[in-house]
C-alpha atoms as a PDB file:
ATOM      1  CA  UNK A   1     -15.376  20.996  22.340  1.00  0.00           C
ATOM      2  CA  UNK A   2     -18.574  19.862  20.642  1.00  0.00           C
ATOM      3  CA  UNK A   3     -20.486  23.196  22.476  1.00  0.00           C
ATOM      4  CA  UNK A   4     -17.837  25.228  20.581  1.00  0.00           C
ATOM      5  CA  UNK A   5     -17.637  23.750  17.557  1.00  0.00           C
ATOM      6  CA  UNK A   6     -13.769  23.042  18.237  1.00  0.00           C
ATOM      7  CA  UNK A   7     -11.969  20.289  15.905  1.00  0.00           C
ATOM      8  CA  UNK A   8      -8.928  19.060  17.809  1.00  0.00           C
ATOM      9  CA  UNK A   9      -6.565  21.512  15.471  1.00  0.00           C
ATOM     10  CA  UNK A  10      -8.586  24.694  16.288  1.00  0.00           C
ATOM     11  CA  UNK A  11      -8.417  23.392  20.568  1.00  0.00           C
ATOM     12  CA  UNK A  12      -4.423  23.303  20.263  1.00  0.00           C
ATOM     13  CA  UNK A  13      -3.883  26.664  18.379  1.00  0.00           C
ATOM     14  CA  UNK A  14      -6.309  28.139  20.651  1.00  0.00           C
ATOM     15  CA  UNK A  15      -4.006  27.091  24.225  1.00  0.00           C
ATOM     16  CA  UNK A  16      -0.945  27.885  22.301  1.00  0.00           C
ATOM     17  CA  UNK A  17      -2.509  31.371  21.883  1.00  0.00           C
ATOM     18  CA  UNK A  18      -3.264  31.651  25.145  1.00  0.00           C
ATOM     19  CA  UNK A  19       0.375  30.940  26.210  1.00  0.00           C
ATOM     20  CA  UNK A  20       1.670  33.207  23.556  1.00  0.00           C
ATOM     21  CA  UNK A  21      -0.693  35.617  25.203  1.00  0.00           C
ATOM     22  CA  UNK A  22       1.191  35.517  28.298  1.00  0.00           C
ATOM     23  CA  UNK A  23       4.428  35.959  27.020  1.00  0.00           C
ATOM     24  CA  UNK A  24       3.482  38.644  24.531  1.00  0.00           C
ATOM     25  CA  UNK A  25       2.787  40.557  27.908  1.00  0.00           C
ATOM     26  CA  UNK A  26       6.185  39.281  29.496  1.00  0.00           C
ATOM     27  CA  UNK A  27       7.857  40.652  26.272  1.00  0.00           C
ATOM     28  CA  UNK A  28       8.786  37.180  25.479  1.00  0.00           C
ATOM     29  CA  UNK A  29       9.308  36.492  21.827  1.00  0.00           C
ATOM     30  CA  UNK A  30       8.159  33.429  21.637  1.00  0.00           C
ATOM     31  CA  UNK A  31       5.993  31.145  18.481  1.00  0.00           C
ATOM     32  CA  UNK A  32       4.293  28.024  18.268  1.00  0.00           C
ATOM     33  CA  UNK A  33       4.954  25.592  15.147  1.00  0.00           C
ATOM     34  CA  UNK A  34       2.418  23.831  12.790  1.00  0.00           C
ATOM     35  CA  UNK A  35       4.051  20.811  13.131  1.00  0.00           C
ATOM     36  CA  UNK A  36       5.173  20.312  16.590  1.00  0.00           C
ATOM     37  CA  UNK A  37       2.616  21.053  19.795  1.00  0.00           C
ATOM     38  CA  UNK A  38       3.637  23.469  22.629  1.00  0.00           C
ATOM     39  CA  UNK A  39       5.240  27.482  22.051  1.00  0.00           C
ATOM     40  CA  UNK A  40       8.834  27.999  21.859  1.00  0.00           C
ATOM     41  CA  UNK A  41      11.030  30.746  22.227  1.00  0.00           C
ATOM     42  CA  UNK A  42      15.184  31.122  21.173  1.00  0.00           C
ATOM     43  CA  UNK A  43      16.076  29.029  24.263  1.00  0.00           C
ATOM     44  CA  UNK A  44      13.803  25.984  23.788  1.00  0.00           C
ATOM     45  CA  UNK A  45       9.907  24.884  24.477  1.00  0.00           C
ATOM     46  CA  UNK A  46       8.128  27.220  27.037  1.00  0.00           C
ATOM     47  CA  UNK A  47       5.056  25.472  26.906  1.00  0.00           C
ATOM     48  CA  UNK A  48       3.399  21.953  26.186  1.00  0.00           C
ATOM     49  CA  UNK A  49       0.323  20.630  25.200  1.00  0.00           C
ATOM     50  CA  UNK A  50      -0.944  16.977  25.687  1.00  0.00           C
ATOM     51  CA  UNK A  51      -4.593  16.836  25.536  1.00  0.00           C
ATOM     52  CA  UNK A  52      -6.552  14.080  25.503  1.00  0.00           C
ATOM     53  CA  UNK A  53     -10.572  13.670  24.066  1.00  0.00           C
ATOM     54  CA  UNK A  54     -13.383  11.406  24.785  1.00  0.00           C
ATOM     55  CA  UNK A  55     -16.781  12.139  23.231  1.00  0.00           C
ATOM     56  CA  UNK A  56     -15.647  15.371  22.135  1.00  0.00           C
ATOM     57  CA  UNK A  57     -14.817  16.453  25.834  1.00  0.00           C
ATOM     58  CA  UNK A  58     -11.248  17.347  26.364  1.00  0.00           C
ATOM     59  CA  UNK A  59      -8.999  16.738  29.210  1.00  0.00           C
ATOM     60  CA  UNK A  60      -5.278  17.471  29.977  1.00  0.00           C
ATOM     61  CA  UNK A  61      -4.434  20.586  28.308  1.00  0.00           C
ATOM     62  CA  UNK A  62      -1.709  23.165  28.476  1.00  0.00           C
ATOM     63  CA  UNK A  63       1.047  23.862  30.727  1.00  0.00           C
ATOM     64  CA  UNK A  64       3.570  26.761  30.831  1.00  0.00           C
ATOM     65  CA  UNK A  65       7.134  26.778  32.221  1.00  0.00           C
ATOM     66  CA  UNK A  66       7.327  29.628  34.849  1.00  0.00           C
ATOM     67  CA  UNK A  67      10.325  29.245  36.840  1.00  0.00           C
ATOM     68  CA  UNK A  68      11.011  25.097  37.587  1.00  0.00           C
ATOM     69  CA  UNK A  69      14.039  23.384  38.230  1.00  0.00           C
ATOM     70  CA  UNK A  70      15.321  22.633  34.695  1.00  0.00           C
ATOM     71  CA  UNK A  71      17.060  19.848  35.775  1.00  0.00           C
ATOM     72  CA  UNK A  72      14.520  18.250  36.865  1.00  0.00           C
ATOM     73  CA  UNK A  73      12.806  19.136  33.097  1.00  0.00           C
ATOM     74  CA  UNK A  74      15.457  18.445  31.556  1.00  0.00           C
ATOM     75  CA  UNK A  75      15.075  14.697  32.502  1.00  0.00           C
ATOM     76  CA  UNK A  76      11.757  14.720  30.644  1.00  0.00           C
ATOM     77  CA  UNK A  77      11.036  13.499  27.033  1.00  0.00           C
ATOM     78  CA  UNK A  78      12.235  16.312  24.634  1.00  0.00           C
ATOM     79  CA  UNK A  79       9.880  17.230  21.873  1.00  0.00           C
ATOM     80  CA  UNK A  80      10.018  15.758  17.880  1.00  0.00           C
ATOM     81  CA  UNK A  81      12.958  18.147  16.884  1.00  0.00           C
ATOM     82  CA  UNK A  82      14.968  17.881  20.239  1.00  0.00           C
ATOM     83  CA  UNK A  83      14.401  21.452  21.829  1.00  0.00           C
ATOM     84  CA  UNK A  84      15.290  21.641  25.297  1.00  0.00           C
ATOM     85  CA  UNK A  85      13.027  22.658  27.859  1.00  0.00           C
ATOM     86  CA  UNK A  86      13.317  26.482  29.046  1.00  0.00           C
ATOM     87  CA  UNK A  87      11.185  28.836  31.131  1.00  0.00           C
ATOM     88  CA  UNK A  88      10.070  31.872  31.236  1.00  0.00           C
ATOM     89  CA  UNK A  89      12.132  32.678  33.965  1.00  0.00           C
ATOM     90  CA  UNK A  90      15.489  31.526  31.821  1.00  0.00           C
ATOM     91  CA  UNK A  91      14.520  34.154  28.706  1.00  0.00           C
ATOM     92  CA  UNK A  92      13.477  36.803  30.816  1.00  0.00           C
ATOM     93  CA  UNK A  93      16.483  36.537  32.859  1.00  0.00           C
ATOM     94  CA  UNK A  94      15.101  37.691  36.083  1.00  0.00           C
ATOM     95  CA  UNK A  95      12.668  36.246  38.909  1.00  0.00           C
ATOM     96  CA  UNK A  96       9.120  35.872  37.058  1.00  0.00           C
ATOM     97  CA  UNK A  97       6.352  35.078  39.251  1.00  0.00           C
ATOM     98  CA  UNK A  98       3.617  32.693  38.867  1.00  0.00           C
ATOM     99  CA  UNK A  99       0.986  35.050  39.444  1.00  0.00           C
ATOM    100  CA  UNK A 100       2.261  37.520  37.278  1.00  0.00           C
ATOM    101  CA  UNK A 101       1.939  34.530  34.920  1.00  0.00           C
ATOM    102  CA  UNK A 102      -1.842  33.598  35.933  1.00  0.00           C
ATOM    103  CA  UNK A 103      -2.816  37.486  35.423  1.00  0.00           C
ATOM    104  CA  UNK A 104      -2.957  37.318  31.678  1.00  0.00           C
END
């Protein structure tokens, strides 16, 4: 992070872009919020982010809901405001590759 000149702000927005990069290309309409780390869509949280920094040298980072068994997510800690966990499979409503996921 140091190399880049990344504050710990900056590192977030920039792998919330990245997922919002992906689903810009799945024509998903999805956002990220100032207050609340990860991207979510109309459904729930697509994506988290738990990062975690040592000297300036991140580990962790970013991962993206695909297509995995929601109930299995759903028995996972739900964000500040209580959004369920969804998946890009789930808005699309159709089979979405992982993949066609990695591509972007």
């Amino acid at each position: 992070m140091r190399r880049r000149e990344l504050g710990l702000a900056d590192y977030r927005q920039r792998l919330e872009q990245a997922v919002l990069d992906v689903c810009r290309e799945l024509r998903v309409a999805a956002h990220r919020l100032d207050d609340e780390p990860g991207v979510f869509c109309k459904l729930g949280q697509l994506s988290t982010v738990g990062v975690a920094v040592r000297s300036w040298v991140s580990s962790h980072g970013v991962t993206l809901n695909v297509r995995p068994d929601l109930s299995l997510v759903s028995k996972t800690r739900p964000n500040a405001r209580g959004l369920k966990a969804t998946s890009l499979e789930a808005v699309r409503q159709r089979p979405t590759a992982i993949p066609k996921s990695a591509k972007a």
